[in-house]
N, C-alpha and C. Protein backbone atom coordinates (compact mmCIF):
# COMPACT_ATOMS: atom_id res chain seq x y z
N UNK A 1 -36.06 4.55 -12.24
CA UNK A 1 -37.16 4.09 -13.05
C UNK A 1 -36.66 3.69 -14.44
N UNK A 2 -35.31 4.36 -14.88
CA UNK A 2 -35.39 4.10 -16.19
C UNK A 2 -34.45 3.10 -16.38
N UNK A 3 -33.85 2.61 -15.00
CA UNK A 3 -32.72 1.41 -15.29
C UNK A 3 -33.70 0.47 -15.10
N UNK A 4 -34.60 0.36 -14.50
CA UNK A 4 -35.77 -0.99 -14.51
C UNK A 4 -36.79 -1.02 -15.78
N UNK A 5 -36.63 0.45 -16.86
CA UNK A 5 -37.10 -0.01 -18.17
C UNK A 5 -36.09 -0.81 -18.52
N UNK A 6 -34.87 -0.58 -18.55
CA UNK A 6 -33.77 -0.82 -19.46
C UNK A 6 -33.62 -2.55 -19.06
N UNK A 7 -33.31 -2.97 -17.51
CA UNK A 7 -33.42 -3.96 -17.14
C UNK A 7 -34.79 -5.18 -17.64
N UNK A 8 -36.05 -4.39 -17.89
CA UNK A 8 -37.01 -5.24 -18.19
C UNK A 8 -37.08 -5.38 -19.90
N UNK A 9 -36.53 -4.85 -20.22
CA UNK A 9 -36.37 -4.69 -21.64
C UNK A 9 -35.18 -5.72 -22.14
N UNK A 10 -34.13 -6.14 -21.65
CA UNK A 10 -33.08 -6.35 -21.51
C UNK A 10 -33.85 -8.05 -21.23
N UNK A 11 -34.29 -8.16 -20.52
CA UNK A 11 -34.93 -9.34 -19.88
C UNK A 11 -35.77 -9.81 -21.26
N UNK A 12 -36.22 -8.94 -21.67
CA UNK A 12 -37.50 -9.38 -22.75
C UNK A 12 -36.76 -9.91 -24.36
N UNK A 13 -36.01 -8.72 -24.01
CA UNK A 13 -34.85 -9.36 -25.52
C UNK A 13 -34.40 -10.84 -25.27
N UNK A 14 -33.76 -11.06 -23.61
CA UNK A 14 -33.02 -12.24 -24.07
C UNK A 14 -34.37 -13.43 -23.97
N UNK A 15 -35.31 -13.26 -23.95
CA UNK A 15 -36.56 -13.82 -23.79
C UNK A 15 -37.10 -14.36 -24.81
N UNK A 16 -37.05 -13.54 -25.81
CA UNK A 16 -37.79 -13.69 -27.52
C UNK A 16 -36.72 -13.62 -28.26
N UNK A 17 -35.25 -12.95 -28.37
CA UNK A 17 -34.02 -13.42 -29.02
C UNK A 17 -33.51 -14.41 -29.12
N UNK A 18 -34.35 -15.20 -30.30
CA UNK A 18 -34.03 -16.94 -30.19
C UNK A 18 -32.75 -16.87 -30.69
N UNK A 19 -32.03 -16.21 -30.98
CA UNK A 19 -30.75 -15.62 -31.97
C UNK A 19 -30.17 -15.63 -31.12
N UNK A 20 -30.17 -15.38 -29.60
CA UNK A 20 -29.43 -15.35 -28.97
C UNK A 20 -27.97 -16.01 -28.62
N UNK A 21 -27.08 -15.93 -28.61
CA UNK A 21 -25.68 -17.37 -28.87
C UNK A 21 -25.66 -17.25 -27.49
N UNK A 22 -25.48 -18.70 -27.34
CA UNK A 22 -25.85 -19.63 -25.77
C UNK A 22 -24.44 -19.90 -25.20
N UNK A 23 -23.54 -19.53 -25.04
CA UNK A 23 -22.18 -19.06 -24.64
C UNK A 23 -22.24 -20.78 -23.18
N UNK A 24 -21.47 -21.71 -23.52
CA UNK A 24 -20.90 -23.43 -22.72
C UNK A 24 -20.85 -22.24 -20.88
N UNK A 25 -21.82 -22.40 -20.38
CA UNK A 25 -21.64 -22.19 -19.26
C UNK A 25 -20.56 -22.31 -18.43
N UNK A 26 -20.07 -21.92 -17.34
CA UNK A 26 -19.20 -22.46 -17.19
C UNK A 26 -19.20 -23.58 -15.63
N UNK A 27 -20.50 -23.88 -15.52
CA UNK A 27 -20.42 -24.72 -14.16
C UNK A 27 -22.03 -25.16 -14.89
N UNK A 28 -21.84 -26.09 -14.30
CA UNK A 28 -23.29 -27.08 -14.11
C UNK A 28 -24.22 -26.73 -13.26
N UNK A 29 -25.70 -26.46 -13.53
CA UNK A 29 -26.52 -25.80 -12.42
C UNK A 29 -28.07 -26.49 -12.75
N UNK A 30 -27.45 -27.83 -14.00
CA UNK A 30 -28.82 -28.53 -13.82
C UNK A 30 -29.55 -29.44 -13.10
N UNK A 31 -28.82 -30.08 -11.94
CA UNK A 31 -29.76 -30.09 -10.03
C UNK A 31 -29.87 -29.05 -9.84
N UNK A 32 -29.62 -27.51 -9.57
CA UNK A 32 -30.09 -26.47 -9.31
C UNK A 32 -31.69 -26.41 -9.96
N UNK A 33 -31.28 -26.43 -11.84
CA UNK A 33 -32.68 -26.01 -11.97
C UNK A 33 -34.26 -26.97 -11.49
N UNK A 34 -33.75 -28.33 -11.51
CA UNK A 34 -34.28 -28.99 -11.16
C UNK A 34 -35.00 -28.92 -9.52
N UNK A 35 -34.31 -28.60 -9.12
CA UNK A 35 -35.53 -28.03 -7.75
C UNK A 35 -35.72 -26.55 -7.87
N UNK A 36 -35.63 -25.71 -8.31
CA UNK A 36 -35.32 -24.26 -8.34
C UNK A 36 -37.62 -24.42 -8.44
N UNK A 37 -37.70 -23.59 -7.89
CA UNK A 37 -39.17 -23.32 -7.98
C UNK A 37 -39.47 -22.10 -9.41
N UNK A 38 -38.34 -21.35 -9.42
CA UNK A 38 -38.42 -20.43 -10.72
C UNK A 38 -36.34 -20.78 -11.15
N UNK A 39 -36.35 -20.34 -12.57
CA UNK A 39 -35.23 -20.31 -12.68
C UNK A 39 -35.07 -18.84 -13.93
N UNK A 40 -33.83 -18.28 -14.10
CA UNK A 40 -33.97 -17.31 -15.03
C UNK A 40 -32.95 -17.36 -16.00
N UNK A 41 -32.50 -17.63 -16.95
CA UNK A 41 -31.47 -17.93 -18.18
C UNK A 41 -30.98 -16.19 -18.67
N UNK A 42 -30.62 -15.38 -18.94
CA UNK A 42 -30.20 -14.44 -19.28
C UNK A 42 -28.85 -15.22 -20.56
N UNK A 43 -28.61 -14.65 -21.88
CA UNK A 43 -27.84 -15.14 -22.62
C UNK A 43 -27.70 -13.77 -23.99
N UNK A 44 -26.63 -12.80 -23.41
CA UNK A 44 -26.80 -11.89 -24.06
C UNK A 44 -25.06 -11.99 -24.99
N UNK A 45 -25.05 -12.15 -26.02
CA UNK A 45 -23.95 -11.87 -27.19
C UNK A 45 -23.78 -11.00 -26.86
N UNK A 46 -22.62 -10.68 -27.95
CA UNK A 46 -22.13 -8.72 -28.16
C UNK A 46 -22.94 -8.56 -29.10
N UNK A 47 -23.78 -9.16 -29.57
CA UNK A 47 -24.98 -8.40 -30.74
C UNK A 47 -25.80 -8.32 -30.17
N UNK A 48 -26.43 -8.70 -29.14
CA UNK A 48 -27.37 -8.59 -28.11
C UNK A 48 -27.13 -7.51 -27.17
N UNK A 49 -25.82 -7.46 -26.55
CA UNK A 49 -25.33 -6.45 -25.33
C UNK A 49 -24.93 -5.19 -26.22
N UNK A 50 -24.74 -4.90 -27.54
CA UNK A 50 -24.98 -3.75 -28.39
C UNK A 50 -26.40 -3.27 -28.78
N UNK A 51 -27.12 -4.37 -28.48
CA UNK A 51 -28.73 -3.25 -29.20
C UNK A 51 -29.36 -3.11 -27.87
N UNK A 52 -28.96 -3.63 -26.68
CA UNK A 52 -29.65 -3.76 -25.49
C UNK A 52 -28.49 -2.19 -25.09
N UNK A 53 -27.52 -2.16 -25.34
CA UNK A 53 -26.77 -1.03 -24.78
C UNK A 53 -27.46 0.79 -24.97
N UNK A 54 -28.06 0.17 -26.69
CA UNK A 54 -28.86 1.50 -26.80
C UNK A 54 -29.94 2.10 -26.09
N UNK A 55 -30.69 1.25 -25.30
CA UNK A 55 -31.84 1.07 -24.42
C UNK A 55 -31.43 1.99 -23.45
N UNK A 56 -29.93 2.51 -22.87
CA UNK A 56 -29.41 3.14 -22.13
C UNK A 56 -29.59 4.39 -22.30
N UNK A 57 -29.94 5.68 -20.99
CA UNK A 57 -29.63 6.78 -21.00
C UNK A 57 -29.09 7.24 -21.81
N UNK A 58 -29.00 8.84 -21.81
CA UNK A 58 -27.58 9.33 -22.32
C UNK A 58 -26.77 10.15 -21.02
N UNK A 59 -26.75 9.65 -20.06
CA UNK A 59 -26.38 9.95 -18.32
C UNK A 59 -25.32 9.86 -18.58
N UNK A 60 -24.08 10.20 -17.74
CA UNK A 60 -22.88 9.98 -17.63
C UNK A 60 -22.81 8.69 -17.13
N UNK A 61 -23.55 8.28 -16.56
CA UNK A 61 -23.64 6.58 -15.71
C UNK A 61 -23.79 5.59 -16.70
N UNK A 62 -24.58 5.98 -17.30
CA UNK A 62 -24.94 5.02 -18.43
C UNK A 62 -23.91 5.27 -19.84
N UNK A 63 -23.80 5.98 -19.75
CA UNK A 63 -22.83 5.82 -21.02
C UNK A 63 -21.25 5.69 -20.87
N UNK A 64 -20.93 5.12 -19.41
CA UNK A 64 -20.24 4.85 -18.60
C UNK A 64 -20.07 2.90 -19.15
N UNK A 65 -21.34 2.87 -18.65
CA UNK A 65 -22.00 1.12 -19.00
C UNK A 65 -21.79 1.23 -20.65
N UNK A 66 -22.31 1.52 -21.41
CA UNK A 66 -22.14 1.58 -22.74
C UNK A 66 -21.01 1.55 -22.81
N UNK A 67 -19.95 1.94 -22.50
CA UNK A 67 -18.13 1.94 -22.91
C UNK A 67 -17.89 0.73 -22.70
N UNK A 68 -18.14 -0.10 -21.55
CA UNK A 68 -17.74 -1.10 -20.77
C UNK A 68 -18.41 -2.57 -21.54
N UNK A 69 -20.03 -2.65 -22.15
CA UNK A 69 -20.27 -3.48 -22.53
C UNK A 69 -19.69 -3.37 -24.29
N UNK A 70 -19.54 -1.93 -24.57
CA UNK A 70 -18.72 -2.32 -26.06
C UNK A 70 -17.43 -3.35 -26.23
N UNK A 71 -16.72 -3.24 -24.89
CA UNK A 71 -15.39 -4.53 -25.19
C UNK A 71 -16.08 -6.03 -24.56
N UNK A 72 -17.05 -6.08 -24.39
CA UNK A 72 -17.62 -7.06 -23.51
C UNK A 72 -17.81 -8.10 -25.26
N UNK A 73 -17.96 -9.28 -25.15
CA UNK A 73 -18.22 -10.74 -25.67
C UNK A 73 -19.56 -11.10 -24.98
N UNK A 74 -19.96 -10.78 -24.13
CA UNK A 74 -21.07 -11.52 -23.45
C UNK A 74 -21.77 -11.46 -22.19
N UNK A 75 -22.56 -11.81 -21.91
CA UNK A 75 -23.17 -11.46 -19.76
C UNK A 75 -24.26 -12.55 -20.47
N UNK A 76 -23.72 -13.83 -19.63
CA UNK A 76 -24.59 -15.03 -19.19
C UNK A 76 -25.18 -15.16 -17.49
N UNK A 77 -26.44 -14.90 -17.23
CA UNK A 77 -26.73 -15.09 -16.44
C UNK A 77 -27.66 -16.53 -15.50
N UNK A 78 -27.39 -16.87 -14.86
CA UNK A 78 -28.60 -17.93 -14.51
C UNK A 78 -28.44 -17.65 -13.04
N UNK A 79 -29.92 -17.64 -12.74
CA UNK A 79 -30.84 -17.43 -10.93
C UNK A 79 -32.06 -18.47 -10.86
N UNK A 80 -31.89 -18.81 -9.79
CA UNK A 80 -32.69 -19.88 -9.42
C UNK A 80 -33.24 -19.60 -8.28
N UNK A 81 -34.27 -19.79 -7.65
CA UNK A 81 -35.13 -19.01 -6.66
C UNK A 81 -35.49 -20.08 -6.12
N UNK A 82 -35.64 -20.26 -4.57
CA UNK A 82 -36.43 -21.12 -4.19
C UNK A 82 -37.73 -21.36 -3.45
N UNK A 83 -38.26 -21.67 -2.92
CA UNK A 83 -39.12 -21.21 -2.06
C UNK A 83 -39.53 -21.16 -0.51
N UNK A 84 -38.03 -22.32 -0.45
CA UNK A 84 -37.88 -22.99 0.96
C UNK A 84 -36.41 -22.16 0.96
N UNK A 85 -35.57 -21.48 2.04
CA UNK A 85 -33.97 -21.66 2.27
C UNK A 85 -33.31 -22.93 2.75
N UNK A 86 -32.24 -22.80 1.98
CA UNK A 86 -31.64 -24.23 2.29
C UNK A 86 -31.59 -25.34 1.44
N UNK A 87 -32.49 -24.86 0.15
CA UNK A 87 -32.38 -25.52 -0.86
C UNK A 87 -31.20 -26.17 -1.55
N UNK A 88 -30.36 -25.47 -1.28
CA UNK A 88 -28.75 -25.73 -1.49
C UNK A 88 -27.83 -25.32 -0.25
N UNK A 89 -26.80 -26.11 -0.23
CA UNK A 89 -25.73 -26.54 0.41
C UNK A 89 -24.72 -26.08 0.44
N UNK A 90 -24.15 -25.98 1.85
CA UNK A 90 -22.75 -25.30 1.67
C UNK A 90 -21.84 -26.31 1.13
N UNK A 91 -21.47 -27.21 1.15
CA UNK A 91 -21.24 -28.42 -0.19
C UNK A 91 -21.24 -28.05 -1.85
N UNK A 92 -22.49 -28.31 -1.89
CA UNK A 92 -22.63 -27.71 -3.00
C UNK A 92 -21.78 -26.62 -3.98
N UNK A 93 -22.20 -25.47 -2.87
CA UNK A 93 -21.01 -24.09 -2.99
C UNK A 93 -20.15 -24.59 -3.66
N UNK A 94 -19.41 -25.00 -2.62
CA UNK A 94 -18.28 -25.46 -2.87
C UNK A 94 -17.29 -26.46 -4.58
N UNK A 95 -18.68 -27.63 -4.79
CA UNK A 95 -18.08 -28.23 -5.84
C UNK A 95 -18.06 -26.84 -6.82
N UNK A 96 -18.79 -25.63 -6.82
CA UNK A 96 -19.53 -24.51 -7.94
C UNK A 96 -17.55 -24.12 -7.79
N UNK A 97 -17.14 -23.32 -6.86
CA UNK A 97 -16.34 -22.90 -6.29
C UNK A 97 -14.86 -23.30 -6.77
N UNK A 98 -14.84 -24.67 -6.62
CA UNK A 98 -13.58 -25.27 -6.88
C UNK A 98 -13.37 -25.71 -8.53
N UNK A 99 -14.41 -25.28 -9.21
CA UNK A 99 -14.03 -25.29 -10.51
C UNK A 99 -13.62 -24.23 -10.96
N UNK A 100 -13.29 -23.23 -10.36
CA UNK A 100 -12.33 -21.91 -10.39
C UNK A 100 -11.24 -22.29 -9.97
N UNK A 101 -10.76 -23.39 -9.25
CA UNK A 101 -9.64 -23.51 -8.85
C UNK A 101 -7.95 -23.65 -10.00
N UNK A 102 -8.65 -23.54 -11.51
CA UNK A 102 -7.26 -23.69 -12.21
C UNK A 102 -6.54 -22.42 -12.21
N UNK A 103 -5.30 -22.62 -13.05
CA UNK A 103 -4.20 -21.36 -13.13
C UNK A 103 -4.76 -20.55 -13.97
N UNK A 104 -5.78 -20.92 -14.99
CA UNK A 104 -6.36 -19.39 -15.59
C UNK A 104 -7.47 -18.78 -14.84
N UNK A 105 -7.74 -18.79 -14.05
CA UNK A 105 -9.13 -18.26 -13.03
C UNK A 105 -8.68 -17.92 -11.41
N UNK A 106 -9.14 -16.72 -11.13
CA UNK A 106 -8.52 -16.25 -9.92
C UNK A 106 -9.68 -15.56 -9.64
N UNK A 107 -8.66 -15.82 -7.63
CA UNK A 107 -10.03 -15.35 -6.80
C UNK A 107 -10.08 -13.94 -6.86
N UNK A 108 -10.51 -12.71 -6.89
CA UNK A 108 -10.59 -11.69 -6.02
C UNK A 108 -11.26 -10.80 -4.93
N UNK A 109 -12.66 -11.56 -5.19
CA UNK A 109 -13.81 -11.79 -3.59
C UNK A 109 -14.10 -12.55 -3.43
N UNK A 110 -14.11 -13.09 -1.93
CA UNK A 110 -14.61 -13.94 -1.49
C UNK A 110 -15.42 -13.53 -0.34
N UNK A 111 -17.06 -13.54 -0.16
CA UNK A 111 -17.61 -13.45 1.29
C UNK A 111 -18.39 -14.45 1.40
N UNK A 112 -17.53 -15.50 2.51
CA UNK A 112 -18.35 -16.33 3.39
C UNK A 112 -19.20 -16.37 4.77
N UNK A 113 -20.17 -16.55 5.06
CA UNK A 113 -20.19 -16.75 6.39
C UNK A 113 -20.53 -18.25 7.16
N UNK A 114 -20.77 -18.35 8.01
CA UNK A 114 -21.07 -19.53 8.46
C UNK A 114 -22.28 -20.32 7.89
N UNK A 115 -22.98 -19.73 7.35
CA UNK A 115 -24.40 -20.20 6.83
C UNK A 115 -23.75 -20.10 4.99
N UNK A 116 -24.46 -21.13 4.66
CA UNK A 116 -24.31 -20.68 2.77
C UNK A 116 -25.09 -19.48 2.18
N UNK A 117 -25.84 -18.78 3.01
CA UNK A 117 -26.47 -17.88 2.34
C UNK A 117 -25.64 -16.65 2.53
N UNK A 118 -26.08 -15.61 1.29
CA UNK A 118 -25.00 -14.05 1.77
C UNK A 118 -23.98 -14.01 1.39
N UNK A 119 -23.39 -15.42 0.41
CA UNK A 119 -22.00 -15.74 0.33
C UNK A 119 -22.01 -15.12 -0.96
N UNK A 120 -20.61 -14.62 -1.51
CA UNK A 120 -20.59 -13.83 -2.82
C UNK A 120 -19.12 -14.49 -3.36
N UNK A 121 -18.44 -14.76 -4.73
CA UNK A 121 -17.65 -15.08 -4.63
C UNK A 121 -17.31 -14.11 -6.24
N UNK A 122 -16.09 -13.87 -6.47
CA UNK A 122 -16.11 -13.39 -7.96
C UNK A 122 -14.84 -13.57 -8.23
N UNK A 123 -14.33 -14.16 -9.78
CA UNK A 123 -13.25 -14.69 -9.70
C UNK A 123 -13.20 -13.97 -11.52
N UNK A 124 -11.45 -14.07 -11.81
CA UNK A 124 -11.26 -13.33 -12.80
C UNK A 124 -10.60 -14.42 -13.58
N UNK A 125 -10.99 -14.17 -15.11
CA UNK A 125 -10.24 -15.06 -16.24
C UNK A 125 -9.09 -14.41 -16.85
N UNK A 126 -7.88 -15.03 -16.47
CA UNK A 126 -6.93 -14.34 -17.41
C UNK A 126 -6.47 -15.21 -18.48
N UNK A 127 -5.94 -14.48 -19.55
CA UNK A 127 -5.51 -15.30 -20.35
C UNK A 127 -4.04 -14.38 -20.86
N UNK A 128 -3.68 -14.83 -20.98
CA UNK A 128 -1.74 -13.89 -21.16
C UNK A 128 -1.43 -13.32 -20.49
N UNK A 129 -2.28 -13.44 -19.08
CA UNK A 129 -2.10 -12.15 -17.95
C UNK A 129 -2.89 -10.95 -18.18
N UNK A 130 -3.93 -10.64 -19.10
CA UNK A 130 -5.11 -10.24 -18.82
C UNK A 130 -6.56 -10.61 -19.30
N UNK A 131 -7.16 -9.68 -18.12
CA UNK A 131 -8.55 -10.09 -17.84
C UNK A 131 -9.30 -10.79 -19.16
N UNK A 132 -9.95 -11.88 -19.30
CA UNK A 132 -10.66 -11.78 -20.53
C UNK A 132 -12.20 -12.09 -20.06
N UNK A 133 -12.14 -12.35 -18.46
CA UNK A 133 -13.91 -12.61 -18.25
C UNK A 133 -13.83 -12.49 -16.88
N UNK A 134 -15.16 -12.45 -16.30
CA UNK A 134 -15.53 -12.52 -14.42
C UNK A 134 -16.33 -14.14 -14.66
N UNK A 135 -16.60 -14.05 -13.38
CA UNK A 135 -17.42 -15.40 -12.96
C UNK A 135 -17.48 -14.69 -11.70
N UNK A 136 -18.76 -14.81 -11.36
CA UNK A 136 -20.04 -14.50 -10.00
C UNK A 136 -20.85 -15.12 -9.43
N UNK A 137 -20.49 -15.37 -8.41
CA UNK A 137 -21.30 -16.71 -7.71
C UNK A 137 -22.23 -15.74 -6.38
N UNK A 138 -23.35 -15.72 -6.64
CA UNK A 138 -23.98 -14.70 -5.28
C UNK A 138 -25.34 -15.58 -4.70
N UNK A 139 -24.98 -16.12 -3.84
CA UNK A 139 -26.10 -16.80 -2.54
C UNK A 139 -26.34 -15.87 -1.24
N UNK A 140 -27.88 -16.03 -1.91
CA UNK A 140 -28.74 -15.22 -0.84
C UNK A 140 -29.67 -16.62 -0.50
N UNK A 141 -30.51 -16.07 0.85
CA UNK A 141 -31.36 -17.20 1.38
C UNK A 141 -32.41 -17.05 0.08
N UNK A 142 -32.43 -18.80 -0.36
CA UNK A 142 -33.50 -18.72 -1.37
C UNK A 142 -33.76 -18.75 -2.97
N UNK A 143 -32.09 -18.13 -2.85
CA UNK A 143 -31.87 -17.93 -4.40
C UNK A 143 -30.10 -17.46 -4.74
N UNK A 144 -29.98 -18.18 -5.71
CA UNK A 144 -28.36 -18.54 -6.59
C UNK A 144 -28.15 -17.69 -7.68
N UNK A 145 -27.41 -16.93 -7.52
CA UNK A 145 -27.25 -16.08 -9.06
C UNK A 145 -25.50 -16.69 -9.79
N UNK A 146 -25.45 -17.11 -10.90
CA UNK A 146 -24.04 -17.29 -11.14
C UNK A 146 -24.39 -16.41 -12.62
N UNK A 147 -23.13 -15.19 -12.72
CA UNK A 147 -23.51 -14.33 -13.86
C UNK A 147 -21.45 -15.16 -14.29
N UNK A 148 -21.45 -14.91 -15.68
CA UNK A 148 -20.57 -15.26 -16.76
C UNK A 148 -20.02 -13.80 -17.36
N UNK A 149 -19.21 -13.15 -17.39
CA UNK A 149 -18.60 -11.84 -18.01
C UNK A 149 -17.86 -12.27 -19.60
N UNK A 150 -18.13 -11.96 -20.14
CA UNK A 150 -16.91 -12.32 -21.35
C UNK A 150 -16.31 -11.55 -21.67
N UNK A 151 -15.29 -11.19 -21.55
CA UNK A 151 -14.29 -9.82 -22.50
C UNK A 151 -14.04 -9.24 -21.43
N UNK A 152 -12.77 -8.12 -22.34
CA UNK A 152 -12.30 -7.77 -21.23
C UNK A 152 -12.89 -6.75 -20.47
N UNK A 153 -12.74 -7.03 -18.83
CA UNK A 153 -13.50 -5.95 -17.57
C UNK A 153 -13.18 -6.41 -16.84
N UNK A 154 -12.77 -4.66 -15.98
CA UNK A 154 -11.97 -4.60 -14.79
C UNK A 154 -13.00 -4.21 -13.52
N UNK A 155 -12.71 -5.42 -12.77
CA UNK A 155 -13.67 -5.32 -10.95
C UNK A 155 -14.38 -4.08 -10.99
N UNK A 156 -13.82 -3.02 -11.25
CA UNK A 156 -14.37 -1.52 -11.10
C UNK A 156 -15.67 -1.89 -11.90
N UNK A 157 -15.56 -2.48 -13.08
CA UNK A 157 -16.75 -2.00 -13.74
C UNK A 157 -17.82 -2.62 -13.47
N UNK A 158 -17.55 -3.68 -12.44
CA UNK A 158 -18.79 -4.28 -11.84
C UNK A 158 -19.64 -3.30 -11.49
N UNK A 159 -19.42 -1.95 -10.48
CA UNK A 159 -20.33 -1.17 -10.03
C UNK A 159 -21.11 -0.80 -11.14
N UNK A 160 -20.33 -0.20 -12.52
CA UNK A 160 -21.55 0.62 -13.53
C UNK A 160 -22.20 -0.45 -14.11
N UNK A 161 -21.81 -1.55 -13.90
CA UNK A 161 -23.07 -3.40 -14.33
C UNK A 161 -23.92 -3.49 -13.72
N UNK A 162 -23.78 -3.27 -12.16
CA UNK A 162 -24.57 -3.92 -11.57
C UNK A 162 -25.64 -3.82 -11.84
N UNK A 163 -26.82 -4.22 -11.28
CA UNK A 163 -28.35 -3.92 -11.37
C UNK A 163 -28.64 -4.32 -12.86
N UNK A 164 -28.06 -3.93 -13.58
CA UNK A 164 -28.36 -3.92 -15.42
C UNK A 164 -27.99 -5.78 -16.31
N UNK A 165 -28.68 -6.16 -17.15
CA UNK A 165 -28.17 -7.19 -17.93
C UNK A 165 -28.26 -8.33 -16.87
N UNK A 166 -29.09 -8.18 -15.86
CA UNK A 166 -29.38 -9.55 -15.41
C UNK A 166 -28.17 -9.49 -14.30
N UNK A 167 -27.25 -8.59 -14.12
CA UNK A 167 -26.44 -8.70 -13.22
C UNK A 167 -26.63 -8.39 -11.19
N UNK A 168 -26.83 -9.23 -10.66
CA UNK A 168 -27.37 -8.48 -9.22
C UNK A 168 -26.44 -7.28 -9.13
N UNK A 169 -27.59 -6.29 -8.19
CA UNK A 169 -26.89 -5.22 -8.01
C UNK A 169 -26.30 -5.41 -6.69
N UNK A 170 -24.90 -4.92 -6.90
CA UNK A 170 -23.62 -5.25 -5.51
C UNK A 170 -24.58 -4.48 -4.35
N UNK A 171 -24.42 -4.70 -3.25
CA UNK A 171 -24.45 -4.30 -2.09
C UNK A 171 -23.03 -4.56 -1.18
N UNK A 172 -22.04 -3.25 -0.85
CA UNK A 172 -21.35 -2.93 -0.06
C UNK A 172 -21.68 -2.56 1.02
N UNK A 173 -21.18 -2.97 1.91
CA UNK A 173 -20.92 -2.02 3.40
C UNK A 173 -20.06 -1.46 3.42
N UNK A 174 -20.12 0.03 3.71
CA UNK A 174 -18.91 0.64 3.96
C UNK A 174 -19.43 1.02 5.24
N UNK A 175 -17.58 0.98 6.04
CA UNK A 175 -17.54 1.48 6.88
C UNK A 175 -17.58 3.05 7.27
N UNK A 176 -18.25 3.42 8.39
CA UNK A 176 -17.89 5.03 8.49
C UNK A 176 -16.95 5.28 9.04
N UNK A 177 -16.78 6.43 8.48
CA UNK A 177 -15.29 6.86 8.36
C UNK A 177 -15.35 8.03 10.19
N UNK A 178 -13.76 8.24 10.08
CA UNK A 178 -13.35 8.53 11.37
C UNK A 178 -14.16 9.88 11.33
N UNK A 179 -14.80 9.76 12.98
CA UNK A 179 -15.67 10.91 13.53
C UNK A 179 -16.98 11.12 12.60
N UNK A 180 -17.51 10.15 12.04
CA UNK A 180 -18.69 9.84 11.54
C UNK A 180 -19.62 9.37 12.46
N UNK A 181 -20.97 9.37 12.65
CA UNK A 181 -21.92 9.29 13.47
C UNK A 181 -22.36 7.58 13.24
N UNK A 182 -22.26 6.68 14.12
CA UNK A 182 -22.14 5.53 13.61
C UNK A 182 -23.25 5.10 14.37
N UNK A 183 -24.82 5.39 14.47
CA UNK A 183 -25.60 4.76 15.21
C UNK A 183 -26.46 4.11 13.76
């Protein structure tokens, strides 16, 4: 309950924070918004992701997140919803996709399946050989999330992000483990 204050609060700041600094996207998603039936902009600074950080617990979880967005520069989000699936293209994907393809940007997930939906992709910015940002590409039937990381953060800290700052929350499968009840 209190990460969906923090999340709606978080939402409302970058909403009425005309102050907000609008951080050069890093892919084009204006045919997206253009059919998108809803679309959602998230554009949080480190002066933004510091007063939004206070909004946080004082949990070990959360002040977990608080460590992580203090070296952070930024969390740009944009989601686009549709109302039909199929609104976008496995094509599409793809041109999003291959503009990760230079020597400063690397893959480290990729889930495709045969359909464009469900597909997740997350790729890391280095710069001298370390991290200085993520890029998140997550297609579900219906709707596009591409979130922007700035500063430095390591894959791990995706889990204490998720859900929070406009970031989808990961969904893993794990497998069960040996002599686990697997129905």
């Amino acid at each position: 309950m209190m990460r969906m204050k923090c999340s709606a609060i978080v939402l409302l700041l970058a909403a009425v924070g005309g102050r907000a600094y609008t951080q050069a996207f890093p892919v084009d998603t204006g045919k997206l918004a253009e059919r998108a039936d809803q679309t959602t902009a998230i554009s949080l600074d480190k002066n933004m992701l510091q007063f939004a950080g206070k909004f946080l617990s004082s949990s070990e979880e959360d002040r977990e997140a608080q460590h992580i967005i203090s070296k952070l520069d930024g969390i740009y989000v944009r989601t686009y919803e549709f109302k039909k699936p199929n609104a976008y293209s496995a094509p599409e994907l793809e041109t999003f996709r291959r503009q990760f393809a230079g020597p400063e940007w690397s893959s480290i997930v990729s889930v495709h399946g045969k359909e464009p939906d469900g597909d997740t992709d997350i790729y890391v910015h280095l710069v001298d050989g370390r991290v200085a940002g993520m890029f998140i590409l997550a297609a579900d039937p219906g709707e596009l999330t591409f979130v922007h990381i700035v500063g430095a953060i390591k894959p791990e800290d995706l889990d204490q992000l998720s859900g929070n700052f406009g970031i989808p929350k990961r969904h893993v499968k794990k497998e069960p483990a040996k002599g686990e009840d697997q129905r």
